[in-house]
Every structure is written in structure tokens, then in C-alpha cells.
PDB file of N, CA and C in Angstrom:
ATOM      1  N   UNK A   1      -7.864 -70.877 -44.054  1.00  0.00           N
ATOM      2  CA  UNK A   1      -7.680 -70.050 -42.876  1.00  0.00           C
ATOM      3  C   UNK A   1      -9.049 -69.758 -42.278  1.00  0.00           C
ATOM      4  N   UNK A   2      -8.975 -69.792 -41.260  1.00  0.00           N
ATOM      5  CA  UNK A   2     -10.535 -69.540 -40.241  1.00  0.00           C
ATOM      6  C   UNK A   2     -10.248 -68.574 -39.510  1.00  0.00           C
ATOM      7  N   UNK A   3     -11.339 -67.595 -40.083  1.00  0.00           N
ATOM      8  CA  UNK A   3     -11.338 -66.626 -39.041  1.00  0.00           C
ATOM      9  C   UNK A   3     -12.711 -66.216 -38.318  1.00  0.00           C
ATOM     10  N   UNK A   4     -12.211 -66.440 -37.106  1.00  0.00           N
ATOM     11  CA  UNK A   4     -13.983 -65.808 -36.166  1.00  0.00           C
ATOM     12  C   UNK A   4     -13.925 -64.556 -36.249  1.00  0.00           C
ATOM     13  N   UNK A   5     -14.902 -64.113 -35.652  1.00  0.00           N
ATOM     14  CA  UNK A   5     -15.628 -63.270 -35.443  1.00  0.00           C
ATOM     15  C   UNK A   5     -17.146 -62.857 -34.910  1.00  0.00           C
ATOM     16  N   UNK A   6     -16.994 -61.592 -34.609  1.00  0.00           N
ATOM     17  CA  UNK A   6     -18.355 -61.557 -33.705  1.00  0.00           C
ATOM     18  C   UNK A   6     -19.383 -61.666 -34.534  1.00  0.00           C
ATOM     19  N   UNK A   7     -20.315 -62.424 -33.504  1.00  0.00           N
ATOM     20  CA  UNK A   7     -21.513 -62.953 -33.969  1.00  0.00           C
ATOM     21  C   UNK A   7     -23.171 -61.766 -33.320  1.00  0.00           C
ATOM     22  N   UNK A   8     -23.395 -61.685 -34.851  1.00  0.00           N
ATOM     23  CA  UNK A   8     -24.378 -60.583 -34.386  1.00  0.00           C
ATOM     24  C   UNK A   8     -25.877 -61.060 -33.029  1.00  0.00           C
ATOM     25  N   UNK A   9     -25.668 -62.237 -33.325  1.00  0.00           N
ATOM     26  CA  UNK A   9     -27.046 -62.403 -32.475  1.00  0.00           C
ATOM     27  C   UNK A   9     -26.789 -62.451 -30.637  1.00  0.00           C
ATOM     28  N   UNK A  10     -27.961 -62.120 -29.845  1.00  0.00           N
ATOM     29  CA  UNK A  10     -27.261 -61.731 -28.481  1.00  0.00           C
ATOM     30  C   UNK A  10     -26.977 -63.118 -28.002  1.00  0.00           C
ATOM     31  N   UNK A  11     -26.061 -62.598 -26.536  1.00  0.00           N
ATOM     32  CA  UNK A  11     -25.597 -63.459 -25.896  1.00  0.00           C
ATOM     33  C   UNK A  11     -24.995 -65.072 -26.879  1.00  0.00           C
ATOM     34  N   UNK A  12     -24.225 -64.551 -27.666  1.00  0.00           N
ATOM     35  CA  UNK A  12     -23.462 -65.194 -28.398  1.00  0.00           C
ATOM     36  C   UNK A  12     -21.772 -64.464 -28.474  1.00  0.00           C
ATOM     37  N   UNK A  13     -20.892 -65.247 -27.670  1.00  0.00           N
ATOM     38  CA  UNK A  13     -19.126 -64.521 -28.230  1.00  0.00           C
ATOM     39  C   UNK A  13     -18.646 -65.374 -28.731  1.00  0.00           C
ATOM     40  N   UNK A  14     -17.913 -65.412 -29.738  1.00  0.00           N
ATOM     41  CA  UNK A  14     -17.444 -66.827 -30.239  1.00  0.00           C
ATOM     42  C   UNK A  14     -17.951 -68.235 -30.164  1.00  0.00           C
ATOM     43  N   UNK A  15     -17.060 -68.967 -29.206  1.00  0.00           N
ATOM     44  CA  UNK A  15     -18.321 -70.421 -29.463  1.00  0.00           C
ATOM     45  C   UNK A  15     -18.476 -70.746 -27.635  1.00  0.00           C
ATOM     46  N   UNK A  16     -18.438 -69.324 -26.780  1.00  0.00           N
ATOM     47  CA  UNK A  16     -19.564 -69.160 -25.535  1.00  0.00           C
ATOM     48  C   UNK A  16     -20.884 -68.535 -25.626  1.00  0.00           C
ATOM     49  N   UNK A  17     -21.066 -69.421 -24.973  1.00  0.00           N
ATOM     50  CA  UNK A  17     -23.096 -68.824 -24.853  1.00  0.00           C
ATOM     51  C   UNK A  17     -23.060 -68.403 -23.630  1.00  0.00           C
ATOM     52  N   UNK A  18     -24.262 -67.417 -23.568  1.00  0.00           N
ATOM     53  CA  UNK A  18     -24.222 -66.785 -22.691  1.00  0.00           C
ATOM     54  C   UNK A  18     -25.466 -67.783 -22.108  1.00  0.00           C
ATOM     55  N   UNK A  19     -25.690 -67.873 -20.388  1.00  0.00           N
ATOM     56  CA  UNK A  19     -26.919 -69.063 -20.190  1.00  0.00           C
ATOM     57  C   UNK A  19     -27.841 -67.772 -19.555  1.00  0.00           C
ATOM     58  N   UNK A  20     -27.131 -67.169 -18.433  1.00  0.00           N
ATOM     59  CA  UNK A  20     -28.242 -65.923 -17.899  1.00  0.00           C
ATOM     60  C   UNK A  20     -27.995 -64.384 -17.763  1.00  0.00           C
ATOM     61  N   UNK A  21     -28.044 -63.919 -19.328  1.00  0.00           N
ATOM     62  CA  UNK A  21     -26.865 -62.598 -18.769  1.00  0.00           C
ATOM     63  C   UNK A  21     -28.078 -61.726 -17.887  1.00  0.00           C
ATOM     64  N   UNK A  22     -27.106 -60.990 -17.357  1.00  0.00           N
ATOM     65  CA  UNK A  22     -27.795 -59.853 -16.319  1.00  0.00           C
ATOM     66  C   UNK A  22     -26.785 -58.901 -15.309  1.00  0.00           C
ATOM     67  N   UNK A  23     -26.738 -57.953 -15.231  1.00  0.00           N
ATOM     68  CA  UNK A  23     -26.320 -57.022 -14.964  1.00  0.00           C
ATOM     69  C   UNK A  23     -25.811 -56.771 -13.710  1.00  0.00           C
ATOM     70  N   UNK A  24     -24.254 -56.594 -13.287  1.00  0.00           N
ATOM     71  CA  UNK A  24     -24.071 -56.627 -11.841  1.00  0.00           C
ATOM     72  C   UNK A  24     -23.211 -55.722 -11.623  1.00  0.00           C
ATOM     73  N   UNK A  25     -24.535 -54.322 -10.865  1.00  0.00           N
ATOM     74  CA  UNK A  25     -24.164 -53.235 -10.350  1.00  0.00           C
ATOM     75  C   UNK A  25     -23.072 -53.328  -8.909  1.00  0.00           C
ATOM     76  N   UNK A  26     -23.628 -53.783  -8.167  1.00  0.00           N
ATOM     77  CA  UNK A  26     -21.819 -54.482  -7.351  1.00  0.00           C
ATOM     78  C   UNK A  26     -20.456 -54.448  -8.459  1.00  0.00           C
ATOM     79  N   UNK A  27     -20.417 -55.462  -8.966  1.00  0.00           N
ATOM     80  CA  UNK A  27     -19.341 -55.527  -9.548  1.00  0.00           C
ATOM     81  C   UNK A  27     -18.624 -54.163 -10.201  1.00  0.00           C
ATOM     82  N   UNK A  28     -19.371 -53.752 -11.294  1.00  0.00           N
ATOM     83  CA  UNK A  28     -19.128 -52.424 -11.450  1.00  0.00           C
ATOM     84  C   UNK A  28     -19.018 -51.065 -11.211  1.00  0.00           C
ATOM     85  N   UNK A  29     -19.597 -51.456  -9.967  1.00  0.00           N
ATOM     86  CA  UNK A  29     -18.904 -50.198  -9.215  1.00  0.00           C
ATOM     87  C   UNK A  29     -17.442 -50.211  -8.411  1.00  0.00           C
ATOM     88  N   UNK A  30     -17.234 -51.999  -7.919  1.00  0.00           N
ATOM     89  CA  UNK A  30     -15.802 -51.659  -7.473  1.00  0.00           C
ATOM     90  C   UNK A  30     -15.190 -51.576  -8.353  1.00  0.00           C
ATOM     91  N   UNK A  31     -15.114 -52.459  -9.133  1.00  0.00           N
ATOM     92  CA  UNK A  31     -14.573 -52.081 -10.861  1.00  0.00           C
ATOM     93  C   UNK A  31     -14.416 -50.917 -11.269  1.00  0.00           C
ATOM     94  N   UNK A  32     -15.087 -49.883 -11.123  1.00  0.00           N
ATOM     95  CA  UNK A  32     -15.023 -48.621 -11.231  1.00  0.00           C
ATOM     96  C   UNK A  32     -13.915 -47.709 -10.098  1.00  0.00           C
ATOM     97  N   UNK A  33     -14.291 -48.053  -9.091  1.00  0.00           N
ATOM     98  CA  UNK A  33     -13.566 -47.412  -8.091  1.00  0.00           C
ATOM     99  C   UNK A  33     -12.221 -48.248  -7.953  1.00  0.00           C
ATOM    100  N   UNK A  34     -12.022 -48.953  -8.177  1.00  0.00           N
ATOM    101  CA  UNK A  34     -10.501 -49.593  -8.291  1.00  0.00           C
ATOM    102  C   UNK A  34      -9.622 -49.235  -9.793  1.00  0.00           C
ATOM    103  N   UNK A  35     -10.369 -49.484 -10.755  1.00  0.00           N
ATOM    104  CA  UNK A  35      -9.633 -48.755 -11.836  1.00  0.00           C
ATOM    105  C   UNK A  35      -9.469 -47.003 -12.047  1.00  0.00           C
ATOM    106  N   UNK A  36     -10.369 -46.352 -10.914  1.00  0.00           N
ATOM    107  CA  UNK A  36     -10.138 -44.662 -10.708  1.00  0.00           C
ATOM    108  C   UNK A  36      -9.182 -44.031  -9.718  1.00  0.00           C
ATOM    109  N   UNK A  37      -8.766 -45.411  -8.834  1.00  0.00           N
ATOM    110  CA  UNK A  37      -7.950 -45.404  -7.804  1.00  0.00           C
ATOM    111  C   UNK A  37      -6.239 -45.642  -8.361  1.00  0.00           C
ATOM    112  N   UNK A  38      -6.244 -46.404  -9.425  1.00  0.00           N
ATOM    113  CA  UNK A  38      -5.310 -47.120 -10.061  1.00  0.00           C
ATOM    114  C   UNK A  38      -4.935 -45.792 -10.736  1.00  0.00           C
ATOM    115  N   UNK A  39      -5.911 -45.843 -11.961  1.00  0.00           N
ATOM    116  CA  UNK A  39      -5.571 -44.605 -12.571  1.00  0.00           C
ATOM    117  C   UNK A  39      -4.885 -43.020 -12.034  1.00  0.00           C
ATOM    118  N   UNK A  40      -5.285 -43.204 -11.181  1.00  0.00           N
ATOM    119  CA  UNK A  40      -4.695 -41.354 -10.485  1.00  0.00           C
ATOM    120  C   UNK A  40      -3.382 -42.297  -9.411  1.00  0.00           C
ATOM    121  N   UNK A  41      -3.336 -43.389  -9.181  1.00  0.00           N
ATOM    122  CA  UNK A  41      -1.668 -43.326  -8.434  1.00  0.00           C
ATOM    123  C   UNK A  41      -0.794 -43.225  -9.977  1.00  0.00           C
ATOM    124  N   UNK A  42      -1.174 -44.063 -10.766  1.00  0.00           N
ATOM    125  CA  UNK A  42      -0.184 -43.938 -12.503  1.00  0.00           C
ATOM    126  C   UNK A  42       0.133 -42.415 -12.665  1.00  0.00           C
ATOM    127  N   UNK A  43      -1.019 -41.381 -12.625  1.00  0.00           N
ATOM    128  CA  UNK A  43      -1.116 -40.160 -13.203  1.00  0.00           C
ATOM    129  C   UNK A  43       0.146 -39.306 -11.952  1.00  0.00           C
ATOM    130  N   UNK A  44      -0.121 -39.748 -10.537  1.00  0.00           N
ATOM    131  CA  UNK A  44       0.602 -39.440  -9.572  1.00  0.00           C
ATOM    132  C   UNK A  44       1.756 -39.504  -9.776  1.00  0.00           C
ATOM    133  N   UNK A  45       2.027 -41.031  -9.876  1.00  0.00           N
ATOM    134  CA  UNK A  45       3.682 -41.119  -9.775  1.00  0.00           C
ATOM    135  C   UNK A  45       4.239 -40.818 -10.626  1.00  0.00           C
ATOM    136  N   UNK A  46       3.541 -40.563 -12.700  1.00  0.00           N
ATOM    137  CA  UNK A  46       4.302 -39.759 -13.449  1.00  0.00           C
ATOM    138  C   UNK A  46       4.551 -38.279 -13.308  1.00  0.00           C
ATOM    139  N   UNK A  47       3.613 -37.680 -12.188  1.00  0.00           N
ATOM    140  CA  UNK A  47       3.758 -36.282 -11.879  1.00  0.00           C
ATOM    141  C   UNK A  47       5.012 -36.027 -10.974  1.00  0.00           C
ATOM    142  N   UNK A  48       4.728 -37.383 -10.282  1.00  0.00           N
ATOM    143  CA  UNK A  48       6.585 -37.119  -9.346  1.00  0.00           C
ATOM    144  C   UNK A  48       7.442 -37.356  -9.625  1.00  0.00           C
ATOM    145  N   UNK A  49       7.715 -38.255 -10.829  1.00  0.00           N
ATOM    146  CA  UNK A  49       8.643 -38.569 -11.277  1.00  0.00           C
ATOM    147  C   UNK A  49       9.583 -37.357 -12.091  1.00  0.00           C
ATOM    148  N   UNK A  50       8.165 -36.706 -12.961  1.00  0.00           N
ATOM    149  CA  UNK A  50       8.683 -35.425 -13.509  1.00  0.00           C
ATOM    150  C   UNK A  50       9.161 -34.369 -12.719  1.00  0.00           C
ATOM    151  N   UNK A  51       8.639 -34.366 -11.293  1.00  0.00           N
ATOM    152  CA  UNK A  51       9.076 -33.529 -11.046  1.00  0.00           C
ATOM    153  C   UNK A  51      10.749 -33.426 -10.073  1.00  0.00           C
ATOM    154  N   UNK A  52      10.762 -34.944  -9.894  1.00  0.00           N
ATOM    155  CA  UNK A  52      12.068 -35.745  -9.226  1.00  0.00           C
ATOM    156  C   UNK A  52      13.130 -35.475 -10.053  1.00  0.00           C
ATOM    157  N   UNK A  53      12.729 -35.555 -11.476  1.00  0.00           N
ATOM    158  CA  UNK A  53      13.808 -35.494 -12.761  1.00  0.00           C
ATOM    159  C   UNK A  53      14.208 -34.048 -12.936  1.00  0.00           C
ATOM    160  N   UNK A  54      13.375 -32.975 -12.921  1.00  0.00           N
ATOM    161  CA  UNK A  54      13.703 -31.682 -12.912  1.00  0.00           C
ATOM    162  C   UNK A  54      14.442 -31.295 -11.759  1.00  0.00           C
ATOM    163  N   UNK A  55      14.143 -31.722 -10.416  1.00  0.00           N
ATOM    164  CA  UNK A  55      15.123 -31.727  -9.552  1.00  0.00           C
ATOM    165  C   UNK A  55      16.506 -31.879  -9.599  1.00  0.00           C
ATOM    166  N   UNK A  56      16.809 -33.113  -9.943  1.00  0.00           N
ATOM    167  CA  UNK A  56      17.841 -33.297 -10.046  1.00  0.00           C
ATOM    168  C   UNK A  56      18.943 -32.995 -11.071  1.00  0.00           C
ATOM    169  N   UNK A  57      18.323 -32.708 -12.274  1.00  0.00           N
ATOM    170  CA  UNK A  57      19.019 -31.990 -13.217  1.00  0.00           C
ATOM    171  C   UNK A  57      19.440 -30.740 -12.712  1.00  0.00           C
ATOM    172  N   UNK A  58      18.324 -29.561 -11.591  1.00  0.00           N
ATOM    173  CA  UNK A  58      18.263 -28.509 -11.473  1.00  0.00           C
ATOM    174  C   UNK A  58      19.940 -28.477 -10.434  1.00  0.00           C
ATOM    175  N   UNK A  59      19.812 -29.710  -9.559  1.00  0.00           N
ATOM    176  CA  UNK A  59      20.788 -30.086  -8.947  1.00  0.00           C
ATOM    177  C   UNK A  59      22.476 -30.139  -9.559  1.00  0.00           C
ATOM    178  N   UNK A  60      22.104 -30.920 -10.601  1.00  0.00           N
ATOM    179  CA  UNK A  60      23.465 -31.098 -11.143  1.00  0.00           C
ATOM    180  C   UNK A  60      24.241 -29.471 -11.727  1.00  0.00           C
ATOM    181  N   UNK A  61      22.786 -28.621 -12.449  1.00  0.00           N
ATOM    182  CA  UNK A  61      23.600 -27.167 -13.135  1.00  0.00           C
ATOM    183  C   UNK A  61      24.036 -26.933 -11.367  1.00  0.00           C
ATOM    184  N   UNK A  62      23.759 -26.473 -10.510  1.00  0.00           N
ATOM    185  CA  UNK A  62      23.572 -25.899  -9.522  1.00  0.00           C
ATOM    186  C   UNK A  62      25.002 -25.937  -8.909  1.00  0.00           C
ATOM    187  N   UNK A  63      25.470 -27.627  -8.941  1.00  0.00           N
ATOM    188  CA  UNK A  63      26.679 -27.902  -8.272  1.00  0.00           C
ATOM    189  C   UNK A  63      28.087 -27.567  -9.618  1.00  0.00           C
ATOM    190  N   UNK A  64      27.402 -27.907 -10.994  1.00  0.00           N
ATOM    191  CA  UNK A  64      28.605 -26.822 -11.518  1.00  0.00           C
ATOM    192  C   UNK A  64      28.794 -25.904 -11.907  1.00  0.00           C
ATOM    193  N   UNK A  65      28.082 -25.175 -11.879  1.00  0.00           N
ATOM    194  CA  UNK A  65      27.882 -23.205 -11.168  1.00  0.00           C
ATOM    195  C   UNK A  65      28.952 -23.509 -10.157  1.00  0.00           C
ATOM    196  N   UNK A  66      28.385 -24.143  -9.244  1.00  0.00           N
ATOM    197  CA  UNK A  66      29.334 -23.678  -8.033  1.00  0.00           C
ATOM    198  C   UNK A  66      30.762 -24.412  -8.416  1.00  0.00           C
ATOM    199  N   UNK A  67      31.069 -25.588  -8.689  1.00  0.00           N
ATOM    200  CA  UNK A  67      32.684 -25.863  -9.332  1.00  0.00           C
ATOM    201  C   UNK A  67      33.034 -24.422 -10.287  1.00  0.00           C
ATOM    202  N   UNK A  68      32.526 -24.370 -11.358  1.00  0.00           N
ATOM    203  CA  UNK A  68      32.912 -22.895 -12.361  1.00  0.00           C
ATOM    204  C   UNK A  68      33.223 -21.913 -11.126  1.00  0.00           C
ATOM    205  N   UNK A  69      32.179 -21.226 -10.161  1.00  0.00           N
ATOM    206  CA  UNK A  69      32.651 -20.501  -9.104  1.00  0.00           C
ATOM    207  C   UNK A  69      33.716 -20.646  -8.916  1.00  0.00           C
ATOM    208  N   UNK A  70      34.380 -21.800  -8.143  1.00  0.00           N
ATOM    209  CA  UNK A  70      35.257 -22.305  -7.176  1.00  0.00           C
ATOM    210  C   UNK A  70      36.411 -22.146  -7.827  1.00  0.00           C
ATOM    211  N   UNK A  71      36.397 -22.509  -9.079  1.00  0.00           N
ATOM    212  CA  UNK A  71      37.876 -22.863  -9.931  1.00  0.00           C
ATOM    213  C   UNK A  71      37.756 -21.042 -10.399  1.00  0.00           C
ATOM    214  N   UNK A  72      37.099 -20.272 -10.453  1.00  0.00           N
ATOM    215  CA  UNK A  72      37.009 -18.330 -10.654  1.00  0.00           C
ATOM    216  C   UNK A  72      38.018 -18.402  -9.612  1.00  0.00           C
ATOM    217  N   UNK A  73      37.292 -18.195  -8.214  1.00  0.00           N
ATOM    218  CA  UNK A  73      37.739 -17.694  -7.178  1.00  0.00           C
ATOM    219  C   UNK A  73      39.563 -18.288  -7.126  1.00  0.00           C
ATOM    220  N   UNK A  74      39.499 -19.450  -7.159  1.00  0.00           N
ATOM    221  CA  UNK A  74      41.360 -20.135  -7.023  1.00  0.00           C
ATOM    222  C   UNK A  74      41.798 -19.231  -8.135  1.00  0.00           C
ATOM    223  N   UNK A  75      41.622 -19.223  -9.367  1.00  0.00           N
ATOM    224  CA  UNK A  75      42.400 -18.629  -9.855  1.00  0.00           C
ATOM    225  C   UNK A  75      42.653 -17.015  -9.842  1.00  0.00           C
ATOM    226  N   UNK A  76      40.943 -16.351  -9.143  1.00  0.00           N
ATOM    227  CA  UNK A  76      41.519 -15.028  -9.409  1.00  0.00           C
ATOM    228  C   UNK A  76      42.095 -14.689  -7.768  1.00  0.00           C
ATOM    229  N   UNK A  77      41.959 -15.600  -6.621  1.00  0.00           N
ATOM    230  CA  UNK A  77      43.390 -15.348  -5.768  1.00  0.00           C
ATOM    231  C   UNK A  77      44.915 -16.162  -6.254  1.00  0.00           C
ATOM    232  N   UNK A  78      45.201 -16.499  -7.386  1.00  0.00           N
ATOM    233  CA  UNK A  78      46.098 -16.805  -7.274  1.00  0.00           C
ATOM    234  C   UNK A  78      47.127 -15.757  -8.353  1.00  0.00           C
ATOM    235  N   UNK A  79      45.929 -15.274  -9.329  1.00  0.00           N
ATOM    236  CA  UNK A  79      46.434 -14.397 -10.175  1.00  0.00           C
ATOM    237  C   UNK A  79      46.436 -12.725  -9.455  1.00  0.00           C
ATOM    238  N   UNK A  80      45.153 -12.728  -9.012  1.00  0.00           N
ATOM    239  CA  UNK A  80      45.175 -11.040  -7.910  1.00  0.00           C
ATOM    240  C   UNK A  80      45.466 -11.627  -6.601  1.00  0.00           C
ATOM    241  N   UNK A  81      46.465 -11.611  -5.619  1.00  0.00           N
ATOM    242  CA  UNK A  81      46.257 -11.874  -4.424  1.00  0.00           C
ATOM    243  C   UNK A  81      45.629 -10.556  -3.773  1.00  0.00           C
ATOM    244  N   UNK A  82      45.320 -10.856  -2.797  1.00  0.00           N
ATOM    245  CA  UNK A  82      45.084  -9.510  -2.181  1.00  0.00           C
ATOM    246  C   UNK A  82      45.482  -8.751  -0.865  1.00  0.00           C
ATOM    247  N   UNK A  83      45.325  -7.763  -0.318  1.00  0.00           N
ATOM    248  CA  UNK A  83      46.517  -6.818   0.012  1.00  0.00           C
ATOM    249  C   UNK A  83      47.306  -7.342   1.037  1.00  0.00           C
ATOM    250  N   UNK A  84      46.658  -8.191   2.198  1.00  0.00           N
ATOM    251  CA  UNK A  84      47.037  -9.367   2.985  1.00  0.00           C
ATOM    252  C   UNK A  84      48.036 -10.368   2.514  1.00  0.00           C
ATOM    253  N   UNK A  85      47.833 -10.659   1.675  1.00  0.00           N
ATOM    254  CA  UNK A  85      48.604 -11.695   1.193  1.00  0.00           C
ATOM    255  C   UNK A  85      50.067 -10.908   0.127  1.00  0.00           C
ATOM    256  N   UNK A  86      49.794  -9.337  -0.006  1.00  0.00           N
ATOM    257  CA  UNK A  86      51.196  -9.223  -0.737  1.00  0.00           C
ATOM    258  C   UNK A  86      51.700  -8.391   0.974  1.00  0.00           C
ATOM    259  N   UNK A  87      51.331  -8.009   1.704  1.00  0.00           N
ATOM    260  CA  UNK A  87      51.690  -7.522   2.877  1.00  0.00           C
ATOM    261  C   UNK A  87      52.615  -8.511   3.483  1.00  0.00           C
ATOM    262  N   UNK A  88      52.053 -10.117   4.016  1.00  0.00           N
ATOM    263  CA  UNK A  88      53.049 -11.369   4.277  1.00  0.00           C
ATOM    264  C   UNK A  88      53.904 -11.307   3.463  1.00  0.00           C
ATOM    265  N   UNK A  89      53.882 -11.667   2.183  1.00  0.00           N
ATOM    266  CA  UNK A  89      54.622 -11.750   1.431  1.00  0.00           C
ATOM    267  C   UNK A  89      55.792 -10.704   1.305  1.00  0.00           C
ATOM    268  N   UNK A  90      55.496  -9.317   1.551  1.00  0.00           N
ATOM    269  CA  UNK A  90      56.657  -8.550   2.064  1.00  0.00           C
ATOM    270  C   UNK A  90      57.208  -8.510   2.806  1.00  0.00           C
ATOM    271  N   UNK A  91      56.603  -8.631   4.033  1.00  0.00           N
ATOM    272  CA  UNK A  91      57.255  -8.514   5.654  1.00  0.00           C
ATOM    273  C   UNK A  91      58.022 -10.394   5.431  1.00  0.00           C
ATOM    274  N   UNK A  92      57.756 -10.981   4.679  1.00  0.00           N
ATOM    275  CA  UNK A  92      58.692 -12.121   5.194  1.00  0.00           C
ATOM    276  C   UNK A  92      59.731 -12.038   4.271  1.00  0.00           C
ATOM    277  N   UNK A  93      60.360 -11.556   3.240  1.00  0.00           N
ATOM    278  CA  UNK A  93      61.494 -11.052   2.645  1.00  0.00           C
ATOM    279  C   UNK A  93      62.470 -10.814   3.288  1.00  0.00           C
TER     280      UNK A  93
END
């Protein structure tokens, strides 16, 4: 089994040589500013996402609160009517 590995002496990676290394401040700075740009839309869109998800959960209790309401109210006019409704209910006898 062969295994590489890094080679301590410079401008040596495996079996590339390096012919002129030297340093390129250009490069690394868009490099920089494109991976800081990248980074905060990722950080962004998991912030909206979380907060899209709490929404909509907040949404769902919200609408059955209001069903639980709805099905209260039917039943407690159907069990209490009220004074209107036993008033018709007399006068049409």
C-alpha cells in the first residue's frame, strides 16, 4: 500500500513542483470578498428561513384557536340560544 504524503521541503506537494511561487494579493482579496459575500447570504437565508418556519407554525396554532373558537361559539348557540332566537321561536308557535 502507498501512501503519500506531505513533503517537508518547500515548494514541493505531492509529485507537483512548484516552478515560481509568489504571492497574489489580487487574487486574495477577491477571494476574500467573494467568500464574505457568500458566507453572510448562507447565514441570511438560514435566518429567514427560521424565521419563515416560526411563522408559519405561529400560523397554523392561530387558525386552530380560531376552528376551537368557531366549533365553542356553534355549539354554545345551539345549546344557549339567545333571547332573540327563543322570542321567534315563541311568536311562531
Amino acid at each position: 500500500m502507498h501512501v503519500r504524503s506531505f513533503s517537508l521541503r518547500p515548494c514541493r506537494f505531492f509529485d507537483y513542483d512548484c516552478v515560481s511561487p509568489s504571492g497574489q494579493p489580487f487574487a486574495a482579496v477577491v477571494f476574500f470578498m467573494v467568500f464574505t459575500a457568500f458566507s453572510s447570504f448562507v447565514v441570511l437565508s438560514l435566518f429567514v428561513g427560521t424565521i419563515t418556519l416560526g411563522m408559519i407554525e405561529a400560523m397554523g396554532l392561530l387558525s386552530e384557536i380560531e376552528e376551537t373558537t368557531e366549533a365553542h361559539a356553534i355549539h354554545r348557540s345551539r345549546c344557549y340560544p339567545s333571547s332573540s332566537r327563543i322570542l321567534m321561536l315563541y311568536l311562531s308557535n
